[in-house]
PDB file of N, CA and C in Angstrom:
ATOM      1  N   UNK A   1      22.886  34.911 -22.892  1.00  0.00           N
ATOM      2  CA  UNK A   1      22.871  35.182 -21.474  1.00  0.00           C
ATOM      3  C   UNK A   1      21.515  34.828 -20.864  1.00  0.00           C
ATOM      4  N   UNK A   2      20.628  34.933 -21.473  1.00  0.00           N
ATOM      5  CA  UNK A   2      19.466  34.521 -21.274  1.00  0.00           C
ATOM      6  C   UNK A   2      19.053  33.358 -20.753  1.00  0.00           C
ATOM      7  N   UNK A   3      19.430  32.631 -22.257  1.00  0.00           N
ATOM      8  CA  UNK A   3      19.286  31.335 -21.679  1.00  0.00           C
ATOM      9  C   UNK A   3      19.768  30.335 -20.556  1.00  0.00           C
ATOM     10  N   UNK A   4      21.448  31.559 -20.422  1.00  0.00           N
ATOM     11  CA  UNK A   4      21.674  30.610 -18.914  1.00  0.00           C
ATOM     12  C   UNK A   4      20.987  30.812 -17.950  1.00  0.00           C
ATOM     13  N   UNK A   5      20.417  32.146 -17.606  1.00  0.00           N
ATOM     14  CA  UNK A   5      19.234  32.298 -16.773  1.00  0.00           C
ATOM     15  C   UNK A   5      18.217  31.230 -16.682  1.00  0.00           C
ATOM     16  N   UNK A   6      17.628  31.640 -17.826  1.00  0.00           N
ATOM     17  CA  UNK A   6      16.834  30.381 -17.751  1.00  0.00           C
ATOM     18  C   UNK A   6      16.808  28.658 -17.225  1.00  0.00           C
ATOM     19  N   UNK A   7      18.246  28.523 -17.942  1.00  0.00           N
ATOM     20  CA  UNK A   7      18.344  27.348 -17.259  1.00  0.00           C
ATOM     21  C   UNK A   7      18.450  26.910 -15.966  1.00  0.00           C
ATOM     22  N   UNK A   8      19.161  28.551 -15.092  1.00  0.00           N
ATOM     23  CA  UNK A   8      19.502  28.092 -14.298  1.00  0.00           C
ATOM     24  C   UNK A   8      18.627  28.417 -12.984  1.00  0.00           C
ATOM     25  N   UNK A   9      17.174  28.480 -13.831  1.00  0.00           N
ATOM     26  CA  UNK A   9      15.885  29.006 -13.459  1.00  0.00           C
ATOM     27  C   UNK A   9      15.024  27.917 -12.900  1.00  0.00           C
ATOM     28  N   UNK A  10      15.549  26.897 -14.393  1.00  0.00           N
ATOM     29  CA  UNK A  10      14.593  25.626 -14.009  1.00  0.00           C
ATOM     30  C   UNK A  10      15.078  24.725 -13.294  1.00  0.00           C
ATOM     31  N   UNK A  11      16.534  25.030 -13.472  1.00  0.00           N
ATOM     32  CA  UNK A  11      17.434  23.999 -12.607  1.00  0.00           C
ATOM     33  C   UNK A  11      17.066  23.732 -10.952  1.00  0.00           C
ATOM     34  N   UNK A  12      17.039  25.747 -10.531  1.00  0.00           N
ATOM     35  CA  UNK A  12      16.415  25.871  -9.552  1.00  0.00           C
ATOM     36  C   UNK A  12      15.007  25.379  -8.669  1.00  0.00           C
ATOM     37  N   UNK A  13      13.877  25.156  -9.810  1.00  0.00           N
ATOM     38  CA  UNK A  13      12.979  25.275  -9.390  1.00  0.00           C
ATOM     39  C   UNK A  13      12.704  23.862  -9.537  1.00  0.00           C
ATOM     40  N   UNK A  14      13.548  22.951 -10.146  1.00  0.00           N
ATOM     41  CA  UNK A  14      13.504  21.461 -10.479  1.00  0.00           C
ATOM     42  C   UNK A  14      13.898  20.439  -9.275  1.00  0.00           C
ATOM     43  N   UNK A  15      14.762  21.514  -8.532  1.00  0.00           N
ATOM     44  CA  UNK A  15      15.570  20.559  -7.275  1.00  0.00           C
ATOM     45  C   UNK A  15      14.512  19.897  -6.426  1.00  0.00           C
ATOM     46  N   UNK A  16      13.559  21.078  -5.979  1.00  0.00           N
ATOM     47  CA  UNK A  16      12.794  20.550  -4.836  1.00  0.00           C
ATOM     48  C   UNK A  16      12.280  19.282  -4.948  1.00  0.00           C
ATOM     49  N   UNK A  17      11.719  18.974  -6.281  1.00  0.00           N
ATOM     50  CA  UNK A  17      10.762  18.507  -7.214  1.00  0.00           C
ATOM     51  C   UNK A  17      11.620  16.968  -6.848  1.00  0.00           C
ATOM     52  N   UNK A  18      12.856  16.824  -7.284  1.00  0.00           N
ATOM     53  CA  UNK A  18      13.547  15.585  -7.104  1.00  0.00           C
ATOM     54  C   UNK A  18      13.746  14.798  -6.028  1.00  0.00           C
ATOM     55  N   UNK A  19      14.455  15.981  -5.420  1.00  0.00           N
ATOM     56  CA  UNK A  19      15.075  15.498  -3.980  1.00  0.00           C
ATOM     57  C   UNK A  19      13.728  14.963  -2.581  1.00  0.00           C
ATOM     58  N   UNK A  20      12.696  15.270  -3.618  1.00  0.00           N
ATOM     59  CA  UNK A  20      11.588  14.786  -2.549  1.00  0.00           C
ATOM     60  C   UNK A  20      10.850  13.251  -3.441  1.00  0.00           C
ATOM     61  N   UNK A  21      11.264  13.120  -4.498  1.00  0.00           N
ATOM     62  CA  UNK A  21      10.646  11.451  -5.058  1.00  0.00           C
ATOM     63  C   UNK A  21      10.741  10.475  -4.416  1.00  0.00           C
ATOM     64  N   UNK A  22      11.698  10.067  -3.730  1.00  0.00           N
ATOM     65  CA  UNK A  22      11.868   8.930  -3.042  1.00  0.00           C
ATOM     66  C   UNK A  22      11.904   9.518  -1.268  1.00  0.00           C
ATOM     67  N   UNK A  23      11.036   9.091  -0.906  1.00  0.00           N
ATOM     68  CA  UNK A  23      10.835   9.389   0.553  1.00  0.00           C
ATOM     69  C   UNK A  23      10.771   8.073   1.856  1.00  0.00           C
ATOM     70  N   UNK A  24      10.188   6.909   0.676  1.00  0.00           N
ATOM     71  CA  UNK A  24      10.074   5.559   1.256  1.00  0.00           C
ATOM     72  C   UNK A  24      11.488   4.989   1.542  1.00  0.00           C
ATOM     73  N   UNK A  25      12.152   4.427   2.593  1.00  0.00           N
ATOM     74  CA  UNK A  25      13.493   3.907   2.413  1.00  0.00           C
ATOM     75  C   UNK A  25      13.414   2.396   1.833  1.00  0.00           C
ATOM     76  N   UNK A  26      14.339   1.707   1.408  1.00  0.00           N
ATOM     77  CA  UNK A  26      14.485   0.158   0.763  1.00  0.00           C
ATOM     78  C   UNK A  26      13.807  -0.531   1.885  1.00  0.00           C
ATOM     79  N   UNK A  27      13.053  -1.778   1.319  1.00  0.00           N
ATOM     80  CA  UNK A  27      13.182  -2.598   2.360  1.00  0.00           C
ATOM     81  C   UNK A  27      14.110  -3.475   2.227  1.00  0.00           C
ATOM     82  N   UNK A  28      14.477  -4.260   3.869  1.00  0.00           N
ATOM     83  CA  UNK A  28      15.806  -5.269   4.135  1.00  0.00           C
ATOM     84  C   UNK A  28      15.120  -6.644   3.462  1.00  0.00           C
ATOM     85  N   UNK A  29      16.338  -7.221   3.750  1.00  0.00           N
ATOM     86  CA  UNK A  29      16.316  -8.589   3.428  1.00  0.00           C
ATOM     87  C   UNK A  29      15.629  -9.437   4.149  1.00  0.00           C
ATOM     88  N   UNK A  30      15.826  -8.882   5.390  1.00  0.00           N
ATOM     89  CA  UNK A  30      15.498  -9.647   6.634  1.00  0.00           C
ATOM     90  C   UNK A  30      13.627  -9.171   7.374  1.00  0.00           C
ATOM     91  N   UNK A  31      13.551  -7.740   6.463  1.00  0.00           N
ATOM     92  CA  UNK A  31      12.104  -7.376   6.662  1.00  0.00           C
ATOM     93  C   UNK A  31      11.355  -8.306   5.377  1.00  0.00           C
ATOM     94  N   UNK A  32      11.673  -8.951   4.098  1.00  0.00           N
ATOM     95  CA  UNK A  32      10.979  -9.655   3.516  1.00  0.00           C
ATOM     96  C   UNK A  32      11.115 -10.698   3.527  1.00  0.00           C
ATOM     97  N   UNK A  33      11.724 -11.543   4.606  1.00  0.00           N
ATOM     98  CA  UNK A  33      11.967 -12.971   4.778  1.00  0.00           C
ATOM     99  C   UNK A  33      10.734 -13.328   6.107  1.00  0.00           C
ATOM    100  N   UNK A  34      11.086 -12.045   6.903  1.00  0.00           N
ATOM    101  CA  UNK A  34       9.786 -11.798   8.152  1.00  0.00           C
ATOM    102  C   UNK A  34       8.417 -11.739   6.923  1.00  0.00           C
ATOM    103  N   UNK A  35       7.935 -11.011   6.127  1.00  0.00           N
ATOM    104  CA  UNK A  35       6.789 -10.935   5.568  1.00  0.00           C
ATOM    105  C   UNK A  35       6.486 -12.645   4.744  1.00  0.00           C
ATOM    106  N   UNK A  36       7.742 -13.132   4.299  1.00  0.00           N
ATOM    107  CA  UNK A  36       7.034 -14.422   3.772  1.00  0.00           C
ATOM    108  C   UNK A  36       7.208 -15.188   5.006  1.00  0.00           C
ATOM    109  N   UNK A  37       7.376 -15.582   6.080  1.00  0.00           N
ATOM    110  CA  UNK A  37       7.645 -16.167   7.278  1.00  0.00           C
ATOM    111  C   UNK A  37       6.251 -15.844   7.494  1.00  0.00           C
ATOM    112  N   UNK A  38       5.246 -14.532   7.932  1.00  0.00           N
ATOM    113  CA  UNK A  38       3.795 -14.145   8.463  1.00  0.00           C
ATOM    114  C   UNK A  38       3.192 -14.939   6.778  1.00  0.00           C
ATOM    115  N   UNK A  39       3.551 -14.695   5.840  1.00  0.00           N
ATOM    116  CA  UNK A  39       2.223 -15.300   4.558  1.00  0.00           C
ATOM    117  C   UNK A  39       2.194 -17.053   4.733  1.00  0.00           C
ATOM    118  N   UNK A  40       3.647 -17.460   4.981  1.00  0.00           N
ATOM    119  CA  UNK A  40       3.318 -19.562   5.278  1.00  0.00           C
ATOM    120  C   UNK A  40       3.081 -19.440   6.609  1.00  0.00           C
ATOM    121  N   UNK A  41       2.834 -18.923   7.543  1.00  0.00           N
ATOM    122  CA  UNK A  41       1.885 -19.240   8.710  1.00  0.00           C
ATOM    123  C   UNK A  41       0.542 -19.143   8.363  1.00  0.00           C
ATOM    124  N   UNK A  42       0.376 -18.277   7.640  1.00  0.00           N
ATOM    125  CA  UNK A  42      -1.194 -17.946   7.698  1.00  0.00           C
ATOM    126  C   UNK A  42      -1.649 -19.056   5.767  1.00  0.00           C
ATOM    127  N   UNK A  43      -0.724 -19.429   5.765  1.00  0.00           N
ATOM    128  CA  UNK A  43      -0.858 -20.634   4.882  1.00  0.00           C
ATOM    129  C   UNK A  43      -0.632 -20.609   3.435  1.00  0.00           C
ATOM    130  N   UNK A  44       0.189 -19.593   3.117  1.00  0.00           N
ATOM    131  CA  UNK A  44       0.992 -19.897   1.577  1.00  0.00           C
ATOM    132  C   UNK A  44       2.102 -20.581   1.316  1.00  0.00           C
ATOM    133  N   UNK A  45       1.602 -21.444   0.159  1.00  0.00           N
ATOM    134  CA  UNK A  45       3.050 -22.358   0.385  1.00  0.00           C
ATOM    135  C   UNK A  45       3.791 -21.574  -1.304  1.00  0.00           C
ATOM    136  N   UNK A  46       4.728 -21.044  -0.976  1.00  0.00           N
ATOM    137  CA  UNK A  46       5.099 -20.569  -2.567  1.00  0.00           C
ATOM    138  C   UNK A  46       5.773 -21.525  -3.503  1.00  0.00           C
ATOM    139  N   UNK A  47       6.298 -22.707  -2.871  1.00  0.00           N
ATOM    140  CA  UNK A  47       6.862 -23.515  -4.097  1.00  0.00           C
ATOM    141  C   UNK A  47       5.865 -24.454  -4.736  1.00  0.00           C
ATOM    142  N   UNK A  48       4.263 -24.339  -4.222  1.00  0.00           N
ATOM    143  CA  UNK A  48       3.392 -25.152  -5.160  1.00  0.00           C
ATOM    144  C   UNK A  48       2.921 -24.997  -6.095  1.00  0.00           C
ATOM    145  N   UNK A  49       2.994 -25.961  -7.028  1.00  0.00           N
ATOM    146  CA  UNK A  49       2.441 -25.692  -8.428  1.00  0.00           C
ATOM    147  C   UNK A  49       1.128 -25.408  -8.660  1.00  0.00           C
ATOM    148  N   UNK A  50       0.601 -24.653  -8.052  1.00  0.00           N
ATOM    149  CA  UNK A  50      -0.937 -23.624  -8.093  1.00  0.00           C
ATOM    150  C   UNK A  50      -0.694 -22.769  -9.011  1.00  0.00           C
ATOM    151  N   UNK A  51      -1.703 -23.181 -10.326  1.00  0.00           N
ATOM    152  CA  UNK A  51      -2.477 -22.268 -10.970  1.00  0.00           C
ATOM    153  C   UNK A  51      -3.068 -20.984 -10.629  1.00  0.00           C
ATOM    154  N   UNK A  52      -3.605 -21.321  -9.357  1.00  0.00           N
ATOM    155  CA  UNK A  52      -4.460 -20.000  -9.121  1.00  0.00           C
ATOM    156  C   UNK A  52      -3.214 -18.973  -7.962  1.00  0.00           C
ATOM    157  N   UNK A  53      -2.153 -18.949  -8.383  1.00  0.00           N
ATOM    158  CA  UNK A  53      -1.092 -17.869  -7.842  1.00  0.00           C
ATOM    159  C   UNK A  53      -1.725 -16.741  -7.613  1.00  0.00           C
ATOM    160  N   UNK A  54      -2.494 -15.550  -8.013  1.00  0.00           N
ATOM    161  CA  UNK A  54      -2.843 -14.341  -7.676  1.00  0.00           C
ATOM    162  C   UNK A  54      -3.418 -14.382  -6.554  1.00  0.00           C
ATOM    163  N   UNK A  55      -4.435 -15.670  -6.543  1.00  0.00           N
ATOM    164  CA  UNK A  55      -5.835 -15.385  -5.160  1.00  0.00           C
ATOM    165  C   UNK A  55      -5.128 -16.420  -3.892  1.00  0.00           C
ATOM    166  N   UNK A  56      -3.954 -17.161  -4.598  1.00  0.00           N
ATOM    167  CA  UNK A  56      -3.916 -17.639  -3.127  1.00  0.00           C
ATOM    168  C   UNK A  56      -2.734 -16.701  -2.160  1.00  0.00           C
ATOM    169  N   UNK A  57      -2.311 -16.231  -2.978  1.00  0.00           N
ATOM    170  CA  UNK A  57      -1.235 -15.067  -1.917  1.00  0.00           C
ATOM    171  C   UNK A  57      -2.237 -13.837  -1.538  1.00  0.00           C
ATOM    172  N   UNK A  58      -3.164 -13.969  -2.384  1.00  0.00           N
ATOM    173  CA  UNK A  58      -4.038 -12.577  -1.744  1.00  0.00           C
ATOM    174  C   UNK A  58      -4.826 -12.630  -0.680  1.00  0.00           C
ATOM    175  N   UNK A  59      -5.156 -14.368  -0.593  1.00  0.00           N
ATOM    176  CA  UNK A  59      -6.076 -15.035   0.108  1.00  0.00           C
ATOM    177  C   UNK A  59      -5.525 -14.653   1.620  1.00  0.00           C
ATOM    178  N   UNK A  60      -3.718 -15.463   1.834  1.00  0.00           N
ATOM    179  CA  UNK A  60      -3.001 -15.297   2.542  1.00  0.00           C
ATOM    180  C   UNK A  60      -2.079 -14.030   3.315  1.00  0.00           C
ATOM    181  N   UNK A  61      -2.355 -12.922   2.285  1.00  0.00           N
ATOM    182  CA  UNK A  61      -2.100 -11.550   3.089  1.00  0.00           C
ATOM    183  C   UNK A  61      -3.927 -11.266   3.684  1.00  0.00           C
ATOM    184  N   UNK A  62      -4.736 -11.396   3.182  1.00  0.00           N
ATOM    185  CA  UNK A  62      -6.163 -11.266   3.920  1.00  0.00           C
ATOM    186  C   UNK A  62      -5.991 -11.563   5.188  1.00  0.00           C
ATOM    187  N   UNK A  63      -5.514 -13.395   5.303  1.00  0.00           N
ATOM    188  CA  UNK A  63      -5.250 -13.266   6.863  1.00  0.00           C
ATOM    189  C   UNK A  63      -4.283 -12.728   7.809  1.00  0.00           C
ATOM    190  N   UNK A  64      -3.291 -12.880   7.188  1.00  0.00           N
ATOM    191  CA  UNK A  64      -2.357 -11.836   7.904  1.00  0.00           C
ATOM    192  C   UNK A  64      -2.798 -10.294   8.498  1.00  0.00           C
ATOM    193  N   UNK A  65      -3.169  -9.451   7.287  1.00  0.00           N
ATOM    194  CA  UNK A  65      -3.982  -8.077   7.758  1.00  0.00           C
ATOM    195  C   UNK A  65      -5.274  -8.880   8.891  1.00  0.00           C
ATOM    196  N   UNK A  66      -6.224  -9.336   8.721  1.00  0.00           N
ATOM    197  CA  UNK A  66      -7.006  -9.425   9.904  1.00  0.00           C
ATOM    198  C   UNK A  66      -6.308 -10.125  10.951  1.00  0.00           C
ATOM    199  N   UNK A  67      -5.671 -10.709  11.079  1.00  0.00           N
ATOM    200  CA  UNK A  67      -4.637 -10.589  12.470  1.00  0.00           C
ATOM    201  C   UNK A  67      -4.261 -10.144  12.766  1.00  0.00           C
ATOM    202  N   UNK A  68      -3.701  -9.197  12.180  1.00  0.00           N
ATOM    203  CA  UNK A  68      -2.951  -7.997  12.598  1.00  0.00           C
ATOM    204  C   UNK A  68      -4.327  -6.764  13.110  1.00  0.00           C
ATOM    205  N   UNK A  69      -5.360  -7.239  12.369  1.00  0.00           N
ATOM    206  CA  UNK A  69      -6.530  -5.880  13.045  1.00  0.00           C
ATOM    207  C   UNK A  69      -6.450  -5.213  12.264  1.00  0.00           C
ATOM    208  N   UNK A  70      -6.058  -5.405  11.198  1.00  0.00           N
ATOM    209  CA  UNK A  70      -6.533  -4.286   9.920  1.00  0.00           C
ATOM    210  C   UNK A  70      -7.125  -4.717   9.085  1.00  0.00           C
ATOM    211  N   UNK A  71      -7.908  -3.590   7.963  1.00  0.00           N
ATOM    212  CA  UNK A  71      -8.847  -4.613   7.150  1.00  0.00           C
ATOM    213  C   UNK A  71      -8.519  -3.719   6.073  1.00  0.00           C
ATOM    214  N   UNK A  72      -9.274  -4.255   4.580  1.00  0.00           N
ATOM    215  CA  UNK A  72      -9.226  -3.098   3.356  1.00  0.00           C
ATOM    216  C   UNK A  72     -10.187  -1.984   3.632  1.00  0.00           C
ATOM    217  N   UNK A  73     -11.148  -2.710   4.060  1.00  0.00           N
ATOM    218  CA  UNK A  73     -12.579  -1.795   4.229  1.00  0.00           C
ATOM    219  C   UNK A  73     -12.428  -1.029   5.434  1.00  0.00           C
ATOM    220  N   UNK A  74     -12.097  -0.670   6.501  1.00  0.00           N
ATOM    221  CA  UNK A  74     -11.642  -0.072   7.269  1.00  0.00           C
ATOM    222  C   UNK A  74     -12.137  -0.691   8.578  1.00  0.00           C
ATOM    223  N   UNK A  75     -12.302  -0.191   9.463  1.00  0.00           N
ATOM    224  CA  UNK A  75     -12.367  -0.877  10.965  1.00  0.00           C
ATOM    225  C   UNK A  75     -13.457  -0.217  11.523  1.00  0.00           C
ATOM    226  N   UNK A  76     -13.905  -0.574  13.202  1.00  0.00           N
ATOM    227  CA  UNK A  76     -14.518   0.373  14.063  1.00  0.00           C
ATOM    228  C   UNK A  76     -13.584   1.210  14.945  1.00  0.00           C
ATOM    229  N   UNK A  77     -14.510   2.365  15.141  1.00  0.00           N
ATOM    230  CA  UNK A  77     -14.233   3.145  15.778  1.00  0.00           C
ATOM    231  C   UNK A  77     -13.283   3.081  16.910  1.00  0.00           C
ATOM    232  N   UNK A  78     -12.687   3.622  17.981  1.00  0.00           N
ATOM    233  CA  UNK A  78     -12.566   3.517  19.630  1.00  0.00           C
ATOM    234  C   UNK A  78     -13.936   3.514  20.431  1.00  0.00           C
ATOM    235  N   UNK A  79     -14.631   3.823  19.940  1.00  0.00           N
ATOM    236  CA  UNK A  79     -15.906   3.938  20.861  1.00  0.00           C
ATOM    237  C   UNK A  79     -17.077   2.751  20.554  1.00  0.00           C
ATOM    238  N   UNK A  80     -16.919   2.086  19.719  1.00  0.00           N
ATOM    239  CA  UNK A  80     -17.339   0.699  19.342  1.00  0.00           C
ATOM    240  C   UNK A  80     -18.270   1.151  18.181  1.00  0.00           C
ATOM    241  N   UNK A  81     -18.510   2.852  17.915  1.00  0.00           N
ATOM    242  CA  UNK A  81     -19.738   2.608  16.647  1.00  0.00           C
ATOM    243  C   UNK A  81     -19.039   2.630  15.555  1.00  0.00           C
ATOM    244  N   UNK A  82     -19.718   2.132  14.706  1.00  0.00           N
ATOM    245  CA  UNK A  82     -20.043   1.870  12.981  1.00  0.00           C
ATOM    246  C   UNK A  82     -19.899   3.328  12.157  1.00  0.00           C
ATOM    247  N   UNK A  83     -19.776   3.342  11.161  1.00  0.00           N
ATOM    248  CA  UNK A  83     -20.184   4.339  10.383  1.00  0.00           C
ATOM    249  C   UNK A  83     -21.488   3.976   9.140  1.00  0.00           C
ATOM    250  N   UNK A  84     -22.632   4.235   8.941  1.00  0.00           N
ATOM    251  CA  UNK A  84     -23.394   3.895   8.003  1.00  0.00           C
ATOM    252  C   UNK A  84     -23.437   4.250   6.736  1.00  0.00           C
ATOM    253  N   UNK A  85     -23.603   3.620   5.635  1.00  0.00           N
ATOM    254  CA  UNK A  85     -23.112   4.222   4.476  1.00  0.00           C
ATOM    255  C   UNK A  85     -24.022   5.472   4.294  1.00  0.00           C
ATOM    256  N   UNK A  86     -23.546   6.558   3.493  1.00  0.00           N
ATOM    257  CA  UNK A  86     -24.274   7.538   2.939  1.00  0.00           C
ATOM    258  C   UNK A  86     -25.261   6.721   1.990  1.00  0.00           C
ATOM    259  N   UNK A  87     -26.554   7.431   2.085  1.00  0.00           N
ATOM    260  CA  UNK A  87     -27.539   7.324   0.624  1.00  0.00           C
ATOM    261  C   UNK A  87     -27.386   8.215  -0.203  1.00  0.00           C
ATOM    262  N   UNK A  88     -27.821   7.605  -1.262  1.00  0.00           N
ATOM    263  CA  UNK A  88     -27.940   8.222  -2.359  1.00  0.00           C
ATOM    264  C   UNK A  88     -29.256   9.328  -2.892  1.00  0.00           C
ATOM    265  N   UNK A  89     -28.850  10.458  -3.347  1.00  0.00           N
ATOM    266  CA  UNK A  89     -29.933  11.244  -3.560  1.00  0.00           C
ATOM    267  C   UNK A  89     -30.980  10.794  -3.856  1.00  0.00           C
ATOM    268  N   UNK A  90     -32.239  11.510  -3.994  1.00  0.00           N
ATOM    269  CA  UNK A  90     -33.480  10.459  -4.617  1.00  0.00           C
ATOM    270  C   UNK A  90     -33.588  10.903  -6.026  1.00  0.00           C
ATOM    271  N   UNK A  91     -32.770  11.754  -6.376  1.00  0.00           N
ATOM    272  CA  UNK A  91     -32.717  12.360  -8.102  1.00  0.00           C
ATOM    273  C   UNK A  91     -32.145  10.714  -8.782  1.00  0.00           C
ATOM    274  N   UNK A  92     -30.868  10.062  -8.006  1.00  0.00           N
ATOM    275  CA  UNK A  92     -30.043   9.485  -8.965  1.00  0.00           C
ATOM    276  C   UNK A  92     -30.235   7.817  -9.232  1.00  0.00           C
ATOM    277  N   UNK A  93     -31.655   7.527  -8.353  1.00  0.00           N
ATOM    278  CA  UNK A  93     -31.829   6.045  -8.155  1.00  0.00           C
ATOM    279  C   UNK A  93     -32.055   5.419  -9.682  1.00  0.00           C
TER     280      UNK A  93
END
């Protein structure tokens, strides 16, 4: 008797846990035909026989994100300032 408790303990406490893994929906067909449509404007050609495959699609989402106004490193403000990097203690130079 126990153990059905138990199980039906963890069963309980397991649901939340699942039913929240996937939160992202699929993307369409037609949303990744638009994303390679923005990468050969901004100049990937995918059927060329390039060796260097990793850096030139990476090259080509680079420009895409800065057209779009986004960056990896982050952006400026609304108010036009910068943020300056933190220094480093003078213990850790």
């Amino acid at each position: 008797m126990k153990t059905l408790i138990y199980a039906t303990l963890a069963v309980a406490l397991a649901t939340p846990v699942v039913s929240f893994a996937q939160t992202a929906e699929p993307v369409t067909r037609a949303e990744v035909r638009a994303d390679l449509v923005q990468l050969e404007s901004a100049g990937y050609r995918p059927v060329s026989q390039d060796a260097t495959y990793p850096s030139d699609i990476q090259a080509a989402e680079a420009r895409v994100h800065a057209g779009n106004g986004a960056s990896a490193y982050g952006g400026v403000s609304d108010t036009g300032t910068s943020v300056s990097p933190v220094s480093s203690p003078a213990g850790n130079q």
